[in-house]
Protein backbone atom coordinates (compact mmCIF):
# COMPACT_ATOMS: atom_id res chain seq x y z
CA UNK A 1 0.00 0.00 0.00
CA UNK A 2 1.80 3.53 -1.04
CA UNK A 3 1.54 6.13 0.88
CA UNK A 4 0.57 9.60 -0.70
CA UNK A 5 0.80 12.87 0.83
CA UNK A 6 -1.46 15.12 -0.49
CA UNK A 7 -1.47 18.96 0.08
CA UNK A 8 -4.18 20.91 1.90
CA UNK A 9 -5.40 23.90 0.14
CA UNK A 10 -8.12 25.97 2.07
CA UNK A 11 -10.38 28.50 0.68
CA UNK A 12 -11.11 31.21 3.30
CA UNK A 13 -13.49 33.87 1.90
CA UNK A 14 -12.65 34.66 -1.85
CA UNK A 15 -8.67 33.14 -1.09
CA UNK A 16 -6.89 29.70 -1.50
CA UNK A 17 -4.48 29.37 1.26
CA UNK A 18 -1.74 26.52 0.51
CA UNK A 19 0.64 25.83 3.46
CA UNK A 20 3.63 23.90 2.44
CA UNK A 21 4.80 21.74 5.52
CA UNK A 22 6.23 18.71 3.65
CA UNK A 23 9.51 18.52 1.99
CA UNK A 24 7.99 18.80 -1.72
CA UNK A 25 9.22 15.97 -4.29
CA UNK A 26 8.59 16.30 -7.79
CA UNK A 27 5.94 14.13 -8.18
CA UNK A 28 4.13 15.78 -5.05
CA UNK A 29 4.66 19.60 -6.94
CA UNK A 30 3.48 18.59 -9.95
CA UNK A 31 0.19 16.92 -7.62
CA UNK A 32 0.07 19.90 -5.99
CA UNK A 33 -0.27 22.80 -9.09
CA UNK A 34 -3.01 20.29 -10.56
CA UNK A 35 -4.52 20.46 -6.89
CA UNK A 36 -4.26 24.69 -7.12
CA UNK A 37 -5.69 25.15 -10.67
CA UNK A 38 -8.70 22.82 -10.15
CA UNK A 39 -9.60 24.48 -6.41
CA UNK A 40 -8.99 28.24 -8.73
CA UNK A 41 -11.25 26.34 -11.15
CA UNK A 42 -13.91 25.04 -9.22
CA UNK A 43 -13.93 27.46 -6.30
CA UNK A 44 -13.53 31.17 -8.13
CA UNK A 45 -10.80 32.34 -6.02
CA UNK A 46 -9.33 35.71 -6.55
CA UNK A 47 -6.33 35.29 -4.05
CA UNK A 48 -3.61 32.48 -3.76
CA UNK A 49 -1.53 32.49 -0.70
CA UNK A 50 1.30 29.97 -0.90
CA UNK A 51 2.91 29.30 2.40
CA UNK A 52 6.36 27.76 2.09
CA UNK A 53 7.48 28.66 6.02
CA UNK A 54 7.29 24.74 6.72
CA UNK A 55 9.66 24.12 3.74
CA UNK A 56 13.63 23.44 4.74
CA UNK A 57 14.99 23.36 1.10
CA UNK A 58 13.61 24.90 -2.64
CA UNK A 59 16.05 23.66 -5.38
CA UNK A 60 15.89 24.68 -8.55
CA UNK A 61 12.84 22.35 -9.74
CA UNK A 62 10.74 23.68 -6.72
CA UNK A 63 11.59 27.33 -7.28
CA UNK A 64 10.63 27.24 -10.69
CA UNK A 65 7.19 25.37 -9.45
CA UNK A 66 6.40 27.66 -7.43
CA UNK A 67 6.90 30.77 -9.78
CA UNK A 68 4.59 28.82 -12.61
CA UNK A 69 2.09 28.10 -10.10
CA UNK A 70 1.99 31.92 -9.64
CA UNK A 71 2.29 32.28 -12.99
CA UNK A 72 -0.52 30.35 -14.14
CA UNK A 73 -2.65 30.96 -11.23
CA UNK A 74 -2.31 35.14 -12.36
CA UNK A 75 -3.51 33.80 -16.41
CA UNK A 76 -6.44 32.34 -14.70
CA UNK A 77 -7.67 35.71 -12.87
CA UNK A 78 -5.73 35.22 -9.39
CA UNK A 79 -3.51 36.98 -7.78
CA UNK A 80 -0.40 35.04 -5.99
CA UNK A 81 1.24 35.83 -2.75
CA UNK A 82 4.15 33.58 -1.72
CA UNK A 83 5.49 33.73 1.67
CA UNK A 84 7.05 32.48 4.55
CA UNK A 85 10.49 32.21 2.55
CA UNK A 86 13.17 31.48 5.45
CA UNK A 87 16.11 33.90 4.63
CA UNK A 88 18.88 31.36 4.08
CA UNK A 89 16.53 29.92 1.52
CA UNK A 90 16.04 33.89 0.04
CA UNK A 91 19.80 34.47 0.23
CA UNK A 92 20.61 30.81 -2.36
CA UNK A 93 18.05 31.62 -4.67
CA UNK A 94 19.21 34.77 -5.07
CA UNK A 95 22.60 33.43 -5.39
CA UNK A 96 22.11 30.76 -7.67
CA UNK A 97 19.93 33.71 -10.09
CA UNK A 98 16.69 32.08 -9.67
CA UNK A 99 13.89 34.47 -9.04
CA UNK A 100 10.11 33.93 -8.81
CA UNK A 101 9.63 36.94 -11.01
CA UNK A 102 5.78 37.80 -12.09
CA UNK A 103 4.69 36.30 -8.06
CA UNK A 104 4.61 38.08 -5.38
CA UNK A 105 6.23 37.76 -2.24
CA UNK A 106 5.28 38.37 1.54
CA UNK A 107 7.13 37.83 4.76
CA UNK A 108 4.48 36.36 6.70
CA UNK A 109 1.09 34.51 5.98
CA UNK A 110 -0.89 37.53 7.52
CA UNK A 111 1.18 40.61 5.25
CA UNK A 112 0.40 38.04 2.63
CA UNK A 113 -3.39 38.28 2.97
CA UNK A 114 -3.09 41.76 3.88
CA UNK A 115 -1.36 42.16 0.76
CA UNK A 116 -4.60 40.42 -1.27
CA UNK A 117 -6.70 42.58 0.49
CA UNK A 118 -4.72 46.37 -0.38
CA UNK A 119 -4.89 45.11 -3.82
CA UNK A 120 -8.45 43.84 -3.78
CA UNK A 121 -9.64 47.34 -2.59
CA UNK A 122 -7.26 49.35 -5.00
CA UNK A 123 -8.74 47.19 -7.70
CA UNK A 124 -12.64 48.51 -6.40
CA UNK A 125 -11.58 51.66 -6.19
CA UNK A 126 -10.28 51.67 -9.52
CA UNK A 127 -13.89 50.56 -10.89
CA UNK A 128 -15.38 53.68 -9.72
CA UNK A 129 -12.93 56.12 -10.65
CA UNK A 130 -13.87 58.62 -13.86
CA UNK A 131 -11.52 58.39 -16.59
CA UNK A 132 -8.62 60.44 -15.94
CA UNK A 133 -8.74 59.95 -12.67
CA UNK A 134 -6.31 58.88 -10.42
């Protein structure tokens, strides 16, 4: 009998909030950005929140999951927050030139959602704004 570890992802009002607390193989990213885009899918999100504060080590493969996760989840309508990123971890990837460019970043799960929210009422705002306005 195999054992497979599956991801939570939680919807909490109009946000899916993923919180990574498993050291991620390949197999279980690739599970887990077929996991986000049917929850976007199915539930109508508007936010993603991707928690990585559980996760020890992103290598190359992971970073670059986590940035086309963003970067699909933003072609589908949503807007990505990643966060939690332990500094070490912030310091390689910057080292090594990878970058999770186009996704945005947050140093804790609540700036995260507070950043969802600034941008959620910026985005109202903008509705009811004349043209020309600013």
């Amino acid at each position: 009998m195999s054992s497979f570890v599956r991801i939570p992802i939680i919807k909490l009002y109009d946000n899916l909030i993923v919180s990574i607390q498993v050291a991620l193989s390949d197999r279980l990213a690739q599970q887990l950005k077929d996991d986000i885009t049917d929850q976007i899918q199915n539930t109508k999100a508007k936010g993603l929140i991707i928690d990585v504060s559980g996760v020890d080590l992103i290598d190359s493969y992971l970073s670059r999951a986590l940035r086309d996760i963003g970067l699909i989840s933003r072609m589908m309508g949503v807007r990505t927050v990643i966060c939690g990123l332990d500094p070490l971890i912030a310091m390689t990837l910057v080292e090594m030139d990878m970058s999770l460019q186009g996704v945005r970043t947050a140093l804790s799960l609540e700036r995260a959602v507070e950043l969802l929210d600034e941008e959620r009422k910026h985005q109202s705002l903008a509705l009811f704004r004349k043209p020309g306005e600013r």
